[in-house]
PDB file of N, CA and C in Angstrom:
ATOM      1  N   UNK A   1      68.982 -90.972  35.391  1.00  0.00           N
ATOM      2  CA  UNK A   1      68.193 -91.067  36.607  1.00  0.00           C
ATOM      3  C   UNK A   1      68.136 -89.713  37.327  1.00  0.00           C
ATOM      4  N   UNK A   2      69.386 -89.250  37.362  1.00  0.00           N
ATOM      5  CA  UNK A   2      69.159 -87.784  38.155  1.00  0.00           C
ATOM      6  C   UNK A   2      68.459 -86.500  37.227  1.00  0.00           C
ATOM      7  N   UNK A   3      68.405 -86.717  35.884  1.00  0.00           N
ATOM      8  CA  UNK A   3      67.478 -85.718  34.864  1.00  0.00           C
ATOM      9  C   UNK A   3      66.052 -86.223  35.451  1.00  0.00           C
ATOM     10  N   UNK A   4      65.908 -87.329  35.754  1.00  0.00           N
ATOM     11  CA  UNK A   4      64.100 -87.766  35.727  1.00  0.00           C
ATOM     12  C   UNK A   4      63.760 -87.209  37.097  1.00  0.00           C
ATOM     13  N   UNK A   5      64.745 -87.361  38.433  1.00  0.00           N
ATOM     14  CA  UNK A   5      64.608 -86.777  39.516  1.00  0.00           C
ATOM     15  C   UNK A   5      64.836 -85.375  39.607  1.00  0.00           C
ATOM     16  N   UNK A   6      65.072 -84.546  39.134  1.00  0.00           N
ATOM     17  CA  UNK A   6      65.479 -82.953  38.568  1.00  0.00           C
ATOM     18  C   UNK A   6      64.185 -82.515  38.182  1.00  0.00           C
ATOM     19  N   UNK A   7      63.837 -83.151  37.286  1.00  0.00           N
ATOM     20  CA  UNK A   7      62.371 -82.901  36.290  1.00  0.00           C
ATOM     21  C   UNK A   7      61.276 -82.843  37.469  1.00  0.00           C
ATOM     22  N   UNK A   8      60.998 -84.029  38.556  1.00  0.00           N
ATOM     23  CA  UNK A   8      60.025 -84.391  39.368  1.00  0.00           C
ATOM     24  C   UNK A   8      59.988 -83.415  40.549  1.00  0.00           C
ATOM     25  N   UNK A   9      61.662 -83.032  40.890  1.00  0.00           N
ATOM     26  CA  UNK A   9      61.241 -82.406  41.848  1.00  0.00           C
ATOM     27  C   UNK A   9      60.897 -80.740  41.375  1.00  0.00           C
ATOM     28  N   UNK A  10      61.200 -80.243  40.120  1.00  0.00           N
ATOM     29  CA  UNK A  10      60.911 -79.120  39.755  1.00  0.00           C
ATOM     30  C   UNK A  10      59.228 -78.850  39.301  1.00  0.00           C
ATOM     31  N   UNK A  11      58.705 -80.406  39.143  1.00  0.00           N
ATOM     32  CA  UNK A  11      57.184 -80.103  38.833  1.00  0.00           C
ATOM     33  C   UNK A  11      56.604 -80.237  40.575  1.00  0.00           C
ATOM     34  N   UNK A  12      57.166 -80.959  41.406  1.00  0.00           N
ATOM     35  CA  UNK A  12      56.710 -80.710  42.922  1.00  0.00           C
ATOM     36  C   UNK A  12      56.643 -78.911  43.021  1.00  0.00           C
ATOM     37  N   UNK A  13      57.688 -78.737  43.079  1.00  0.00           N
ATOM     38  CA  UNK A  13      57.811 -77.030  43.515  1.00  0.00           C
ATOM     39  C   UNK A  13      57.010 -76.441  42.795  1.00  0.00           C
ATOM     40  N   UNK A  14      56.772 -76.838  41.584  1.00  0.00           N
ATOM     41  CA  UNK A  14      55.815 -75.641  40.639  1.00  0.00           C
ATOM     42  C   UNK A  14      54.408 -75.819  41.407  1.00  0.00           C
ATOM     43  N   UNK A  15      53.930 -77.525  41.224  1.00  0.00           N
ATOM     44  CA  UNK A  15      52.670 -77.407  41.958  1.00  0.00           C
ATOM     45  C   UNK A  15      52.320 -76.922  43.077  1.00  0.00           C
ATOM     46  N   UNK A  16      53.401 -76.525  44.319  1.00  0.00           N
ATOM     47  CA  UNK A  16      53.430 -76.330  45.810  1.00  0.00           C
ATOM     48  C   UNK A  16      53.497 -74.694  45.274  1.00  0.00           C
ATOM     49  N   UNK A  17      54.213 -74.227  44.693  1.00  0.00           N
ATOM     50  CA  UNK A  17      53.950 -73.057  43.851  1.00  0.00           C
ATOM     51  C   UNK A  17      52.216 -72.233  43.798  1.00  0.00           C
ATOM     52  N   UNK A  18      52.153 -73.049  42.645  1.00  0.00           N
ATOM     53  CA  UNK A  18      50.450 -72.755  42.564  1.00  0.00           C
ATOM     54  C   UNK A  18      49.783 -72.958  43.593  1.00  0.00           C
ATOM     55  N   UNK A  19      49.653 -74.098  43.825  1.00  0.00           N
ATOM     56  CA  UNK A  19      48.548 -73.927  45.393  1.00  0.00           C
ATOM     57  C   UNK A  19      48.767 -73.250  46.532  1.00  0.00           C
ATOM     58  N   UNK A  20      50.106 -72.775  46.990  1.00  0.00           N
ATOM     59  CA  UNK A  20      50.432 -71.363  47.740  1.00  0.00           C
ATOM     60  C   UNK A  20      50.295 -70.600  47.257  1.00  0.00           C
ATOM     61  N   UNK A  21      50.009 -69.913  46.238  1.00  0.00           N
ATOM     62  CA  UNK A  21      48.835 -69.057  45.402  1.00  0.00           C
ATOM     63  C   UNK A  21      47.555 -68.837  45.562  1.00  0.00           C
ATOM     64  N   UNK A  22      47.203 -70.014  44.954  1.00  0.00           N
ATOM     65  CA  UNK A  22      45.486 -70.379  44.981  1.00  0.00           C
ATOM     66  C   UNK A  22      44.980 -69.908  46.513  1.00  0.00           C
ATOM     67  N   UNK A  23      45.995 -70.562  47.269  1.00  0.00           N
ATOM     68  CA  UNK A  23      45.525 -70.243  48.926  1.00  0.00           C
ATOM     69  C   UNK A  23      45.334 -68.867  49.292  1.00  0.00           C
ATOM     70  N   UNK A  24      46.451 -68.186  48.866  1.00  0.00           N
ATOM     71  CA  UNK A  24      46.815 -66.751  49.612  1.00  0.00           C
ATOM     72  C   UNK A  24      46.069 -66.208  48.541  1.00  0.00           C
ATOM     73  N   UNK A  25      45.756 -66.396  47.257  1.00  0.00           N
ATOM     74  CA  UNK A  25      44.373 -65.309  46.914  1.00  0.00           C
ATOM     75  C   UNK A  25      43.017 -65.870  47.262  1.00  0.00           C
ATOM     76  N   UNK A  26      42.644 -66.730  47.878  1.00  0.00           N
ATOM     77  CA  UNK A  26      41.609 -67.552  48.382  1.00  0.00           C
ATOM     78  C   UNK A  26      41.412 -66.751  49.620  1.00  0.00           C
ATOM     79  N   UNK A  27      42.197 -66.062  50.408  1.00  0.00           N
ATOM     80  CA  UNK A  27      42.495 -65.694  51.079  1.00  0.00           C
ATOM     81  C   UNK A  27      42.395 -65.979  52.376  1.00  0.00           C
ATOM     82  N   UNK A  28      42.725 -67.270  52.116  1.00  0.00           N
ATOM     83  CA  UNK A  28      43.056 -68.326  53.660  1.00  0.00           C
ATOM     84  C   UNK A  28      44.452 -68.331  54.104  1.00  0.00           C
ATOM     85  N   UNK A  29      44.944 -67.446  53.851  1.00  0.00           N
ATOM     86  CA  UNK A  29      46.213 -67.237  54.117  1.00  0.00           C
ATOM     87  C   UNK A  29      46.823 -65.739  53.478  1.00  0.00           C
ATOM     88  N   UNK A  30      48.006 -64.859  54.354  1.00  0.00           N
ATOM     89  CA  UNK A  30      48.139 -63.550  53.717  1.00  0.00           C
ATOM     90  C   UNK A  30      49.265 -64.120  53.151  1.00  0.00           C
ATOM     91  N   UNK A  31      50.113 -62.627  52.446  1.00  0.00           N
ATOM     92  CA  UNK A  31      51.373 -63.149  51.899  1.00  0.00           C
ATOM     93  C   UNK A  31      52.726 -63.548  53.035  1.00  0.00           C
ATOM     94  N   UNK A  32      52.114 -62.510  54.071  1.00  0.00           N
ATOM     95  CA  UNK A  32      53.302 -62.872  54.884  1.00  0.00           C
ATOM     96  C   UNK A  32      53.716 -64.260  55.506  1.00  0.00           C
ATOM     97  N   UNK A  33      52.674 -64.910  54.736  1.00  0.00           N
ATOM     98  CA  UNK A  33      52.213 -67.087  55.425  1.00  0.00           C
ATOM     99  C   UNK A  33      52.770 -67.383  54.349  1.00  0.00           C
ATOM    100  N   UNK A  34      53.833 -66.537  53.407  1.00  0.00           N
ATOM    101  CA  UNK A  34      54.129 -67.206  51.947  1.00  0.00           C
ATOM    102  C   UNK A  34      55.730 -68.269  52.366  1.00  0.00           C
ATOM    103  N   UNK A  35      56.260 -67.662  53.268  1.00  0.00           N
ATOM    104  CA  UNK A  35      57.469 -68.747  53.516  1.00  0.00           C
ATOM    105  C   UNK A  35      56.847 -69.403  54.533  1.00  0.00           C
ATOM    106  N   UNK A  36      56.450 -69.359  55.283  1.00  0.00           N
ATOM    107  CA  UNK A  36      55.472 -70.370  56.418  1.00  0.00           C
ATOM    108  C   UNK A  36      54.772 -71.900  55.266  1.00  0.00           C
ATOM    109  N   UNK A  37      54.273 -71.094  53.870  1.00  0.00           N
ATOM    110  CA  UNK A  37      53.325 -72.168  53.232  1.00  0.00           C
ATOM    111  C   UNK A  37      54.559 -72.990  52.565  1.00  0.00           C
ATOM    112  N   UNK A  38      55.840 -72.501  52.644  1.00  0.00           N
ATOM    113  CA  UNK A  38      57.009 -73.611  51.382  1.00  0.00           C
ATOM    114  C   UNK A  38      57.365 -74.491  52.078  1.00  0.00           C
ATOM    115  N   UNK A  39      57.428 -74.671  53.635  1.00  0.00           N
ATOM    116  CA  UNK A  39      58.216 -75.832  54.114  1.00  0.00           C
ATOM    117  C   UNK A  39      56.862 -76.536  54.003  1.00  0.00           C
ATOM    118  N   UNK A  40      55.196 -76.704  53.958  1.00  0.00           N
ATOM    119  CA  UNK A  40      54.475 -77.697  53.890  1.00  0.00           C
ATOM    120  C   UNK A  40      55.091 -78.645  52.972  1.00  0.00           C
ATOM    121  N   UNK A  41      54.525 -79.876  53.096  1.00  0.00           N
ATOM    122  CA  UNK A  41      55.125 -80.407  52.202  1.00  0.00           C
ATOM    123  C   UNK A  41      53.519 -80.373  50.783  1.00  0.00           C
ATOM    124  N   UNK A  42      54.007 -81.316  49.359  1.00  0.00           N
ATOM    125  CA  UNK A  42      53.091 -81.335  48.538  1.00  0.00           C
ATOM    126  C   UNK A  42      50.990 -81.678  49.124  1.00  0.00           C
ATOM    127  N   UNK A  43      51.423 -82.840  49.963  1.00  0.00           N
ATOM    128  CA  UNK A  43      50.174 -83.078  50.176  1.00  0.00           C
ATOM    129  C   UNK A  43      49.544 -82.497  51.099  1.00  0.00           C
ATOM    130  N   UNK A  44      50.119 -81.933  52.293  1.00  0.00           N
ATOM    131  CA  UNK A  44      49.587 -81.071  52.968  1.00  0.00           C
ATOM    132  C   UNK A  44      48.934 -79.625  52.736  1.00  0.00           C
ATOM    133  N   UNK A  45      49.779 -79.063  51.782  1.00  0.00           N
ATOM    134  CA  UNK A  45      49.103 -78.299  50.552  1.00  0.00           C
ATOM    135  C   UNK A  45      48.126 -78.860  50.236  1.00  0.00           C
ATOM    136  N   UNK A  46      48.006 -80.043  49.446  1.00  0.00           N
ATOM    137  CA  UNK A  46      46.498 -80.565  49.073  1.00  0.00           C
ATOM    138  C   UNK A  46      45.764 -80.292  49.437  1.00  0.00           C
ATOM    139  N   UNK A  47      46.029 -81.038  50.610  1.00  0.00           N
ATOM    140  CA  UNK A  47      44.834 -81.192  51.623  1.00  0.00           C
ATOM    141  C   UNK A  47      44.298 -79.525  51.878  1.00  0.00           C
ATOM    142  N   UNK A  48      44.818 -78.588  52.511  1.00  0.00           N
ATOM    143  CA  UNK A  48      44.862 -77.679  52.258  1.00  0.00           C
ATOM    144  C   UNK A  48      43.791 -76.996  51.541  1.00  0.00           C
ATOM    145  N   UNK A  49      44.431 -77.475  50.105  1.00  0.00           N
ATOM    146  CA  UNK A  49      43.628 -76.944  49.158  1.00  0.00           C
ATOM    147  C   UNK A  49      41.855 -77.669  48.899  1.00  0.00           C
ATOM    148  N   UNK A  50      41.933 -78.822  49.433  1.00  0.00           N
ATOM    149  CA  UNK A  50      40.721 -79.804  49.442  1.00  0.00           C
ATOM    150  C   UNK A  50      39.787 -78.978  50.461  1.00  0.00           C
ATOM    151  N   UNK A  51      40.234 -78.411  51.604  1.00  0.00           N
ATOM    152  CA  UNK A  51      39.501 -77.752  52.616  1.00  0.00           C
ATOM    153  C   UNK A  51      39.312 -76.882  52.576  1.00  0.00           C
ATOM    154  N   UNK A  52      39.600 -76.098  51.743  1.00  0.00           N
ATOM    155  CA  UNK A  52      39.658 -74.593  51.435  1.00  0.00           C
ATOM    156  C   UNK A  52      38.178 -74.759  50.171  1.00  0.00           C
ATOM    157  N   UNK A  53      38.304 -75.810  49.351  1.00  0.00           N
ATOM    158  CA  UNK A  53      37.038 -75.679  48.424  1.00  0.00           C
ATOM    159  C   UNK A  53      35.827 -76.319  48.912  1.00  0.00           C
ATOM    160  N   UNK A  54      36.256 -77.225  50.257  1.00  0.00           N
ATOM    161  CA  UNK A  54      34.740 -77.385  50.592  1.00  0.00           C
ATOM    162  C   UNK A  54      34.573 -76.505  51.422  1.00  0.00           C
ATOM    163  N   UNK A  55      35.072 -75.591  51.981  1.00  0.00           N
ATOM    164  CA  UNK A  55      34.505 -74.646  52.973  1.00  0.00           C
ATOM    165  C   UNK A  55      33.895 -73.371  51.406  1.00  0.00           C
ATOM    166  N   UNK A  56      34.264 -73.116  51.055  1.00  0.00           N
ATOM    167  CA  UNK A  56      33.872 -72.643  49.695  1.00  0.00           C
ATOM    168  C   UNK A  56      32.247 -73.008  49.233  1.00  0.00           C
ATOM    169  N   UNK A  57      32.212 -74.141  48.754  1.00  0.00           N
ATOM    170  CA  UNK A  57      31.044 -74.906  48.245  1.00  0.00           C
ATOM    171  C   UNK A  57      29.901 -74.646  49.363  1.00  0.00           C
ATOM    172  N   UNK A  58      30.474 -75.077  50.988  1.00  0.00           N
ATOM    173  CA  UNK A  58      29.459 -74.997  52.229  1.00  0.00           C
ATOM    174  C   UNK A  58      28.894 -73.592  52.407  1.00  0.00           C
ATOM    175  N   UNK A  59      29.600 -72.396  52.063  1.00  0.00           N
ATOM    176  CA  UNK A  59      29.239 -70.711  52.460  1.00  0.00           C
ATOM    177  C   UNK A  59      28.527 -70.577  50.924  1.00  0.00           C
ATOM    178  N   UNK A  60      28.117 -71.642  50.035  1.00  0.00           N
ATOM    179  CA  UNK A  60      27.543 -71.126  48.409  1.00  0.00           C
ATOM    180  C   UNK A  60      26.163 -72.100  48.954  1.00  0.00           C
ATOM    181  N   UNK A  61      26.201 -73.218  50.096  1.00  0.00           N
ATOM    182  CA  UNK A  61      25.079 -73.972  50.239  1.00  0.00           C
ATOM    183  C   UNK A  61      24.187 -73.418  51.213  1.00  0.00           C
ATOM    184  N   UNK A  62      24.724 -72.496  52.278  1.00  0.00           N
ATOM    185  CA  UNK A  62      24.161 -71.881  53.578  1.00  0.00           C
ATOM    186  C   UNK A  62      23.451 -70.735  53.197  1.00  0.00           C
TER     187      UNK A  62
END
């Protein structure tokens, strides 16, 4: 049980990983927002990341 919880929370961090990436070269955020972006949690990142591509899509429709 604690290998399957080990495993889950190391693929959380990887994904919160990447999308504090994606963001700060998106450049909705600098690097210095890089420990500011780790306490978000996973979905707030999401979300995050959900708003960041429709504002994206809206400046490719205008």
């Amino acid at each position: 049980m604690n290998h399957n919880k080990g495993q889950l929370r190391r693929a959380v961090e990887g994904r919160k990983q990447r999308l504090i990436q994606h963001l700060i070269h998106k450049g909705l955020y600098g690097y210095e927002d890089h420990r500011h972006l780790t306490e978000f949690t996973l979905t707030e990142l999401e979300s995050e990341w959900k708003n960041a591509q429709l504002l994206g899509r809206e400046d490719h429709i205008s």
